[in-house]
C-alpha atoms as a PDB file:
ATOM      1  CA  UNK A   1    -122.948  69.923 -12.320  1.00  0.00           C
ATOM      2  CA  UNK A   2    -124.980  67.088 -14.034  1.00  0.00           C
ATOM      3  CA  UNK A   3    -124.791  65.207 -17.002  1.00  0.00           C
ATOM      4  CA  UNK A   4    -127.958  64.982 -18.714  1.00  0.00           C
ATOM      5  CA  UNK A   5    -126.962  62.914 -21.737  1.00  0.00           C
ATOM      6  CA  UNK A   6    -124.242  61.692 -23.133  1.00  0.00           C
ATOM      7  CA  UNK A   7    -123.446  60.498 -27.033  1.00  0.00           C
ATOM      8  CA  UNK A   8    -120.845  58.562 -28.252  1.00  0.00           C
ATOM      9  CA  UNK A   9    -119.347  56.085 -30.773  1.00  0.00           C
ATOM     10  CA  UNK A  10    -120.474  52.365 -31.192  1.00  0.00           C
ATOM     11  CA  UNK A  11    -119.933  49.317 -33.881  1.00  0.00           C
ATOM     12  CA  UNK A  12    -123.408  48.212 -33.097  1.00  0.00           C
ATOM     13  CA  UNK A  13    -125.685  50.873 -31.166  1.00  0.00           C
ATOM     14  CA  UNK A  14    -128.890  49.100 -30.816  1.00  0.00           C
ATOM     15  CA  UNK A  15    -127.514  45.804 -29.421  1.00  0.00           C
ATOM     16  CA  UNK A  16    -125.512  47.660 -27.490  1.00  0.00           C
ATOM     17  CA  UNK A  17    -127.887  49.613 -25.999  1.00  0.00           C
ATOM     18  CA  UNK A  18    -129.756  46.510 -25.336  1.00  0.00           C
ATOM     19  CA  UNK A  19    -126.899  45.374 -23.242  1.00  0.00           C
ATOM     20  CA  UNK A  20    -127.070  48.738 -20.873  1.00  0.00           C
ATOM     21  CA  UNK A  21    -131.019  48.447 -21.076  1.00  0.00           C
ATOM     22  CA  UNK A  22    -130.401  44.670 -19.589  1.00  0.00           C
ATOM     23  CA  UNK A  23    -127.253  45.097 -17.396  1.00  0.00           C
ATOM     24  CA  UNK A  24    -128.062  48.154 -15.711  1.00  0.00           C
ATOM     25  CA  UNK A  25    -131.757  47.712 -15.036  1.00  0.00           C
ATOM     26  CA  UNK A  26    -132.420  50.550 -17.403  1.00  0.00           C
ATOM     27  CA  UNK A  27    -136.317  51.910 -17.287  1.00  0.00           C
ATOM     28  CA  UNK A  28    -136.334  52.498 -20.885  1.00  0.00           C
ATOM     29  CA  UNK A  29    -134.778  51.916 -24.190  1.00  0.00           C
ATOM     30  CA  UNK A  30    -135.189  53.026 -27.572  1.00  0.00           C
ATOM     31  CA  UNK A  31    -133.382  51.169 -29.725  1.00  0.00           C
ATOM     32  CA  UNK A  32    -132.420  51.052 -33.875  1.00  0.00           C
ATOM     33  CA  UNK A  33    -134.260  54.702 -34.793  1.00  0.00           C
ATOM     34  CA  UNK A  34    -133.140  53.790 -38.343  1.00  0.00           C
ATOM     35  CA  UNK A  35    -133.442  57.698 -39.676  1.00  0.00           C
ATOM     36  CA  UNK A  36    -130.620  58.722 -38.081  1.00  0.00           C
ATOM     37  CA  UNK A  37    -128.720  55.443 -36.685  1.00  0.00           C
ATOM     38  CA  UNK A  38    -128.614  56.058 -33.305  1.00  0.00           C
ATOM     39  CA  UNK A  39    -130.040  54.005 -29.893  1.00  0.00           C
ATOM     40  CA  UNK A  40    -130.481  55.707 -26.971  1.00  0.00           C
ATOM     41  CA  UNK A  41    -130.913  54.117 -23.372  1.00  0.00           C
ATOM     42  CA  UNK A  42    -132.180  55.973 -20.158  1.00  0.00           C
ATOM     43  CA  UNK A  43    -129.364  55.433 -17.142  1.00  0.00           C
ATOM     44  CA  UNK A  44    -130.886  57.456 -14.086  1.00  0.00           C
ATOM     45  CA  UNK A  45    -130.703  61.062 -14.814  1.00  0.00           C
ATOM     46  CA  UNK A  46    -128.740  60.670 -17.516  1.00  0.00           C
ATOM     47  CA  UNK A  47    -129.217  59.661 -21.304  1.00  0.00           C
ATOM     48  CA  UNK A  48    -126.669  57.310 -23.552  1.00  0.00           C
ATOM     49  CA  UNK A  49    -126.715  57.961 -26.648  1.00  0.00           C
ATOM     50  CA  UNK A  50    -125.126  54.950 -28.957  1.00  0.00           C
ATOM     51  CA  UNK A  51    -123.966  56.183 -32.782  1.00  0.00           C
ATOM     52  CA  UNK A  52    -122.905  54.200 -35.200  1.00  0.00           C
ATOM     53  CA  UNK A  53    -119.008  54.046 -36.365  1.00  0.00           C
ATOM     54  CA  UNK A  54    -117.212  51.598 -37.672  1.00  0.00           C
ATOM     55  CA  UNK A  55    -114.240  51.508 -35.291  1.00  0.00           C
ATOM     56  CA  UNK A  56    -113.775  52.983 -32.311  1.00  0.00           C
ATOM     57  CA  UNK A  57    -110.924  52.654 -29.262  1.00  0.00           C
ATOM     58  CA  UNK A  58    -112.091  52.562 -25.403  1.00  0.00           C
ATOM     59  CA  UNK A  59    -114.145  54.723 -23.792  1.00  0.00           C
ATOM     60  CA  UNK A  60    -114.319  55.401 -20.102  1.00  0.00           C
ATOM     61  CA  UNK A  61    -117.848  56.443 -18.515  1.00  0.00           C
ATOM     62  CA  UNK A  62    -118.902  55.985 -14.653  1.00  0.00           C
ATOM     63  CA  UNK A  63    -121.949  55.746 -13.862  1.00  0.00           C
ATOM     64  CA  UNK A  64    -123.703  56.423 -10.055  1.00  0.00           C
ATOM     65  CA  UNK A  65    -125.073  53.300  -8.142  1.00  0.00           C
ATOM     66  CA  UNK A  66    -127.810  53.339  -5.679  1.00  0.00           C
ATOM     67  CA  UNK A  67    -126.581  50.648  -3.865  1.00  0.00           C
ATOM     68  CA  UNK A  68    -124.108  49.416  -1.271  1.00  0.00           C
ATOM     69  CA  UNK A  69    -120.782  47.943  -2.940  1.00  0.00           C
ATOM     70  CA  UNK A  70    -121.503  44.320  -1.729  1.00  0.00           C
ATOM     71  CA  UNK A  71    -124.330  44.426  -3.587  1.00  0.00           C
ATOM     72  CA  UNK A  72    -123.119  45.883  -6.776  1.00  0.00           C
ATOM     73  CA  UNK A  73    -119.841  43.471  -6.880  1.00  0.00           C
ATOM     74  CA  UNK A  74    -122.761  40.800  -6.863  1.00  0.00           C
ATOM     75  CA  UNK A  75    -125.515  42.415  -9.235  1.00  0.00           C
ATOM     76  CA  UNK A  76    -123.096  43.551 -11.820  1.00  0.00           C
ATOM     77  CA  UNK A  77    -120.860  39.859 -11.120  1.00  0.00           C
ATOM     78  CA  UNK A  78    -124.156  38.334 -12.520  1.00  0.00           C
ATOM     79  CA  UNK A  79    -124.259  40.817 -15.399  1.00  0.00           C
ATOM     80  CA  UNK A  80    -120.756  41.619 -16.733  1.00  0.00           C
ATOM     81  CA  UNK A  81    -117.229  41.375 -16.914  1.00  0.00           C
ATOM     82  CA  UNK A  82    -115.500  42.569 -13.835  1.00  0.00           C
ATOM     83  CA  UNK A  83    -112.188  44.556 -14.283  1.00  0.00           C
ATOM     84  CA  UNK A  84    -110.443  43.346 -11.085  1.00  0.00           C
ATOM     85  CA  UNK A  85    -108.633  46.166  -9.342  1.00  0.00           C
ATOM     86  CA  UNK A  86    -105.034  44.262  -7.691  1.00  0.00           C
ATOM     87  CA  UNK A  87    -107.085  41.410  -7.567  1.00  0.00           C
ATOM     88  CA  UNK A  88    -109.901  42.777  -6.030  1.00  0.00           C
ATOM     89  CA  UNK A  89    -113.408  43.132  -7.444  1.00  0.00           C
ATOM     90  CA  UNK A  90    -113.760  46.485  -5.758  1.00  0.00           C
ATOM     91  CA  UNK A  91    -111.813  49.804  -4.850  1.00  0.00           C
ATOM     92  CA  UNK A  92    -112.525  52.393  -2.094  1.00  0.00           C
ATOM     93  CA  UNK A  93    -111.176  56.078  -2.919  1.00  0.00           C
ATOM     94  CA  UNK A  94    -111.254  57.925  -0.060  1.00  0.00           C
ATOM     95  CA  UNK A  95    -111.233  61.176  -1.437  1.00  0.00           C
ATOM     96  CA  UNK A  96    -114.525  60.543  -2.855  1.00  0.00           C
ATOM     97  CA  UNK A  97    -115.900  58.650   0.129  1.00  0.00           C
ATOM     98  CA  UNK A  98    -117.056  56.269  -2.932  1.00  0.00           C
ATOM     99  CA  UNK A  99    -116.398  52.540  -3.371  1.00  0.00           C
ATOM    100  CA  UNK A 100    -115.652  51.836  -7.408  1.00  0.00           C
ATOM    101  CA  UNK A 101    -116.473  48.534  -9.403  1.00  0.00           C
ATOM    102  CA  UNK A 102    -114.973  48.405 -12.859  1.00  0.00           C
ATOM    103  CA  UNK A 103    -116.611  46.184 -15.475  1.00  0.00           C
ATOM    104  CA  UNK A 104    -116.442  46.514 -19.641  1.00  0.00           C
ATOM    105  CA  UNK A 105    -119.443  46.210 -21.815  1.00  0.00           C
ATOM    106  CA  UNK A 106    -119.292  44.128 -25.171  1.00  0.00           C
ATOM    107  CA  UNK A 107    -117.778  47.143 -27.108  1.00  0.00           C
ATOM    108  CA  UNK A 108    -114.373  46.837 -24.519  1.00  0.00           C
ATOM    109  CA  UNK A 109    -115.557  50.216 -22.957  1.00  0.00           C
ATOM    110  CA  UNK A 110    -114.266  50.439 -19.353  1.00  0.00           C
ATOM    111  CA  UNK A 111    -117.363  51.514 -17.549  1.00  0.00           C
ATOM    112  CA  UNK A 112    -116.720  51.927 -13.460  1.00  0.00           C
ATOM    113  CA  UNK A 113    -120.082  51.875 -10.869  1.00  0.00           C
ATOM    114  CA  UNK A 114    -119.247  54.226  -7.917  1.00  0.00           C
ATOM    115  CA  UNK A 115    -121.077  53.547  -5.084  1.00  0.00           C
ATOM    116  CA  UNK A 116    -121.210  56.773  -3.291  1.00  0.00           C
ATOM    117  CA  UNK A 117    -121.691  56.872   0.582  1.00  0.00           C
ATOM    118  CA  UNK A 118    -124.988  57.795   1.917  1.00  0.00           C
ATOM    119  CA  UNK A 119    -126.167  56.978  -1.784  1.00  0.00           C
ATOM    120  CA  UNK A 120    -127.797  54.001  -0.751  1.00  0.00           C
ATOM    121  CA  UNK A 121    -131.835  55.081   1.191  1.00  0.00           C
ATOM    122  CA  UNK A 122    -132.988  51.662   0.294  1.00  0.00           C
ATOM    123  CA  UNK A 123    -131.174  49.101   0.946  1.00  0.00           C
ATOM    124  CA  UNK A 124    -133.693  46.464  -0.169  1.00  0.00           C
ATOM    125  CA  UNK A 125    -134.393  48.069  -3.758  1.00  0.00           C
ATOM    126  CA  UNK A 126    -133.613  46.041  -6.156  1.00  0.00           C
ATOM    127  CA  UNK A 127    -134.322  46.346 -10.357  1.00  0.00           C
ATOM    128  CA  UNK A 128    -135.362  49.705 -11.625  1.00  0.00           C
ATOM    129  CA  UNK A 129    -133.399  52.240 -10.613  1.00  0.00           C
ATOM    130  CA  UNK A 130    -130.007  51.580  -9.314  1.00  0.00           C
ATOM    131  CA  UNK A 131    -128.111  53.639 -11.846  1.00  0.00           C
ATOM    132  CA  UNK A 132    -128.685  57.476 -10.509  1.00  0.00           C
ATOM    133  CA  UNK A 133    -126.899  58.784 -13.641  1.00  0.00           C
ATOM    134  CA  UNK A 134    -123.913  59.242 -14.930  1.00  0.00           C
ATOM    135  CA  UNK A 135    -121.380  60.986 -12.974  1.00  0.00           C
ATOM    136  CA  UNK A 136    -117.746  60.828 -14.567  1.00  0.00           C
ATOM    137  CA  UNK A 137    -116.740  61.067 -18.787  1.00  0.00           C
ATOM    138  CA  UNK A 138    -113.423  60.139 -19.943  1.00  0.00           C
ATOM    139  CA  UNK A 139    -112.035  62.843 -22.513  1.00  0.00           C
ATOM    140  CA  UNK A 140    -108.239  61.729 -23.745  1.00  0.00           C
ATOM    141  CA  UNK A 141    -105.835  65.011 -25.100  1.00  0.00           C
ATOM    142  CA  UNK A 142    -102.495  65.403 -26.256  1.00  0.00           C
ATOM    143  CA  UNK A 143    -102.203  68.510 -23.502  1.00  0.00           C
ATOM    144  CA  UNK A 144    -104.151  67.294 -20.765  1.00  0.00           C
ATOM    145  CA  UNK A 145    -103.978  71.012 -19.039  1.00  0.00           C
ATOM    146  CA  UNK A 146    -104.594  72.673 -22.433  1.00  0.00           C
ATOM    147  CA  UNK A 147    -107.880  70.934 -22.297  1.00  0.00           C
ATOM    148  CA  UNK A 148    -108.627  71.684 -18.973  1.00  0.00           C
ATOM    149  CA  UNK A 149    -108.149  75.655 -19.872  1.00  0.00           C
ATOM    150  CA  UNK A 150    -110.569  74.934 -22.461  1.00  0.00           C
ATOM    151  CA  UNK A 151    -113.025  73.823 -20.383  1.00  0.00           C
ATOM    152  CA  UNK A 152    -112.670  76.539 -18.209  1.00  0.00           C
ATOM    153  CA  UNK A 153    -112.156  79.655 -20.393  1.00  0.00           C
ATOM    154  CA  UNK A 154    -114.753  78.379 -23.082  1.00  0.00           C
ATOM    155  CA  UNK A 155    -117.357  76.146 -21.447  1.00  0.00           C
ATOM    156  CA  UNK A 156    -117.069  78.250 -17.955  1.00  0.00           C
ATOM    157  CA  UNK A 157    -116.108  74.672 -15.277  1.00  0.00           C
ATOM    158  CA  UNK A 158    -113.638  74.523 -12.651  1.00  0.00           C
ATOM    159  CA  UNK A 159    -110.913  71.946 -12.239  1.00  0.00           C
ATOM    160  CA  UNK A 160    -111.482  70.040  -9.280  1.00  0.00           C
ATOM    161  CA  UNK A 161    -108.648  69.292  -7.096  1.00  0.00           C
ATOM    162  CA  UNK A 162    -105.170  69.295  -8.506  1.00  0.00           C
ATOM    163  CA  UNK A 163    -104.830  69.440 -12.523  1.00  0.00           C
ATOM    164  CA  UNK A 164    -101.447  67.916 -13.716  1.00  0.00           C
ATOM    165  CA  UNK A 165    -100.109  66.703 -16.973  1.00  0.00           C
ATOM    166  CA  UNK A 166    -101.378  63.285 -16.352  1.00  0.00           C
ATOM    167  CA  UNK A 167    -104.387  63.502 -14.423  1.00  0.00           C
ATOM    168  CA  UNK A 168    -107.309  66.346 -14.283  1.00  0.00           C
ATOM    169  CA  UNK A 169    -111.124  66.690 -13.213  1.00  0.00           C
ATOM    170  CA  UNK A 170    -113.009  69.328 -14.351  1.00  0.00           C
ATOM    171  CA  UNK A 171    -116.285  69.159 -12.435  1.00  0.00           C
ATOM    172  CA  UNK A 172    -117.382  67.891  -9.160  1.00  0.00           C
ATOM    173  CA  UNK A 173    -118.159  65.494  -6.543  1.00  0.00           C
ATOM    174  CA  UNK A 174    -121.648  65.004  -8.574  1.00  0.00           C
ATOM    175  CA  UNK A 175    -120.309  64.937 -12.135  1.00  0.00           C
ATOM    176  CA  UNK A 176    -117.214  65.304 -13.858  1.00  0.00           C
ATOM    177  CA  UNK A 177    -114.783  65.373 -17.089  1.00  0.00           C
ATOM    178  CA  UNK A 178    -111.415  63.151 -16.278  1.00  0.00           C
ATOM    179  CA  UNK A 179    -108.545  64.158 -18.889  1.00  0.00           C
ATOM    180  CA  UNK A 180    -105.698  62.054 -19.138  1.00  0.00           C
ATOM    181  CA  UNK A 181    -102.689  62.231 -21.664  1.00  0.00           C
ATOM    182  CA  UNK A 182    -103.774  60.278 -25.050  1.00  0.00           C
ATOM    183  CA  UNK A 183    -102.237  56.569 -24.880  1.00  0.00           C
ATOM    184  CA  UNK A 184    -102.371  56.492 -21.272  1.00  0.00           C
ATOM    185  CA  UNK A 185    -103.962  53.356 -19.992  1.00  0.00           C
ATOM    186  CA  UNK A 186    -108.004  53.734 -18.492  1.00  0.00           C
ATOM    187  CA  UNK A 187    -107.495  52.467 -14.770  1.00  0.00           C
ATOM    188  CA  UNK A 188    -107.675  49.667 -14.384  1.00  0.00           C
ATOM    189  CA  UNK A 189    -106.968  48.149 -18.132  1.00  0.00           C
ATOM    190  CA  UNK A 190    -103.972  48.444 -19.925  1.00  0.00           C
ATOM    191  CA  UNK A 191    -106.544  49.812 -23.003  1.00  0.00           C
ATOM    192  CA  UNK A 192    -104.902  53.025 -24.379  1.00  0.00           C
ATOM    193  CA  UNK A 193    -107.271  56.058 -24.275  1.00  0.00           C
ATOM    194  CA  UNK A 194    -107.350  57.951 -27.465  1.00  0.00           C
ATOM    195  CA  UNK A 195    -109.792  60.905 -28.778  1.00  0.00           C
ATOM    196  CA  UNK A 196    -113.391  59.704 -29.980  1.00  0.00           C
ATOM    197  CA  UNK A 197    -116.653  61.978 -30.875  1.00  0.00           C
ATOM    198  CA  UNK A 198    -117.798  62.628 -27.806  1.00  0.00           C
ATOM    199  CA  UNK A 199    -120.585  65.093 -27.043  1.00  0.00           C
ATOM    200  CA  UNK A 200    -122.040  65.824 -23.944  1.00  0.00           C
ATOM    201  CA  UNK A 201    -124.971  67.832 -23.088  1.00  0.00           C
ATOM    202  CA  UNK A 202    -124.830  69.337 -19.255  1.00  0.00           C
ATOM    203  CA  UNK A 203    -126.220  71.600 -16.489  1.00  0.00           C
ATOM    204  CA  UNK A 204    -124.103  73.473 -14.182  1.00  0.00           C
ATOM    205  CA  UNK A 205    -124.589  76.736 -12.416  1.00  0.00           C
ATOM    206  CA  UNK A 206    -121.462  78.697 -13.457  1.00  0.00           C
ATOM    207  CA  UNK A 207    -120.469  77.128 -17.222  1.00  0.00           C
ATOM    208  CA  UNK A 208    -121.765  79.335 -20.329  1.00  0.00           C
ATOM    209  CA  UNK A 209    -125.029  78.126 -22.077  1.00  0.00           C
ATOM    210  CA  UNK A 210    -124.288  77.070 -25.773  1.00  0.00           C
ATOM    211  CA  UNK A 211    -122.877  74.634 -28.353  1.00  0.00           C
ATOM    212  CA  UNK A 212    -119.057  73.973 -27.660  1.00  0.00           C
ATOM    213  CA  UNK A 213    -116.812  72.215 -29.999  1.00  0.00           C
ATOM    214  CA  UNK A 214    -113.331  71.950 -29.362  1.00  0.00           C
ATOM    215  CA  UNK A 215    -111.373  73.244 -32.334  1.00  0.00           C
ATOM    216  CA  UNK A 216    -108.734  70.136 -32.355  1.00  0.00           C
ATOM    217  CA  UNK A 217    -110.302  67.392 -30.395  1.00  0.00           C
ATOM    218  CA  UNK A 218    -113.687  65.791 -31.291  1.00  0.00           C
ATOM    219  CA  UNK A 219    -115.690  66.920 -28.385  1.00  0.00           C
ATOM    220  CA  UNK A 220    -118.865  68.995 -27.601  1.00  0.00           C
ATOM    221  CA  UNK A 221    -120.092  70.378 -24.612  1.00  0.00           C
ATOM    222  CA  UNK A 222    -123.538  71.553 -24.694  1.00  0.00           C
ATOM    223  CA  UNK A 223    -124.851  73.538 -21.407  1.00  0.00           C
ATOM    224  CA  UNK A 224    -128.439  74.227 -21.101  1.00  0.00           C
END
């Protein structure tokens, strides 16, 4: 699975774009298209789309370093806001052999760099390049495995791993969907998660090509 772009709400798209353009050593931006309000910035593989709203609550997105976790604690520590993790600025999950940093951008978005092992071929890169893509979206529901059913009956994904009430992927190792129960807390804020227009447009070998809008919650999954 891969996420090729994703789109979602923000107060003020093109300086926020400018932020992911600066912060993530982006290799491209374009910013303020004033026909249709929108600013998009290239992370990686992956596309952000930024469209204008005028409020919006916190998003989650993850994004995949090429780098070891030393050195994105201290590239993004130069950069951003670090969410500390138990009063760390880093946390290894073993289950994705992947070391996480958490930091927010200026929208209060809880964005988390995972630095995958074995990622990192060049350890002296620096600049261009060290976001791979995105590899993780955040999608809040009132029935978390209602959702997930969705995904898999409409848009043709697997869960990954264990679905529950409070915690799903739908996905894989290389990209997923995370669905939590609305008003839960993203990890590691205490910043409730609740439904925004989300769309995402993906690859994956099994899911069905097309346009798919939920019919309660304000997402679309388009599979090319």
């Amino acid at each position: 699975m891969r996420i090729d772009r994703l789109t979602i709400p923000a107060r003020e798209p093109t300086a926020l774009s400018e932020w992911y353009a600066e912060t993530l050593d982006s290799q491209s931006t374009d910013c303020g298209r004033a026909e249709d309000a929108t600013s998009t910035v290239r992370l990686g593989e992956s596309s952000l789309e930024l469209t204008t709203t005028e409020t919006s609550s916190p998003i989650h997105v993850a994004v995949r370093l090429d780098c070891e976790p030393d050195d994105a604690v201290d590239w993004l520590a130069g950069e951003a806001t670090i969410l500390p993790v138990d009063g760390e600025q880093s946390r290894y999950f073993e289950f994705l052999d992947a070391t996480a940093v958490y930091f927010e951008d200026p929208e209060g978005n809880v964005l988390e760099g995972l630095c995958y092992a074995g990622d990192c071929q060049t350890p002296e890169s620096s600049g261009l390049n060290r976001v791979d893509g995105i590899t993780e979206v955040g999608l809040p529901a009132p029935e978390p495995l209602a959702l997930v059913e969705w995904l898999e009956t409409t848009v043709g994904l697997s869960a990954w791993g264990s679905p529950s009430e409070t915690f799903a992927w739908v996905g894989n190792r290389d990209a997923r969907f995370v669905i939590v129960p609305i008003d839960t807390a993203w990890y590691p804020t205490d910043r409730s998660a609740e439904p925004v227009p989300i769309s995402v447009t993906m690859s994956a070998d099994s899911a069905d090509p097309g346009r798919h809008r939920h019919p309660t919650l304000p997402y679309e999954i388009v599979v090319e």
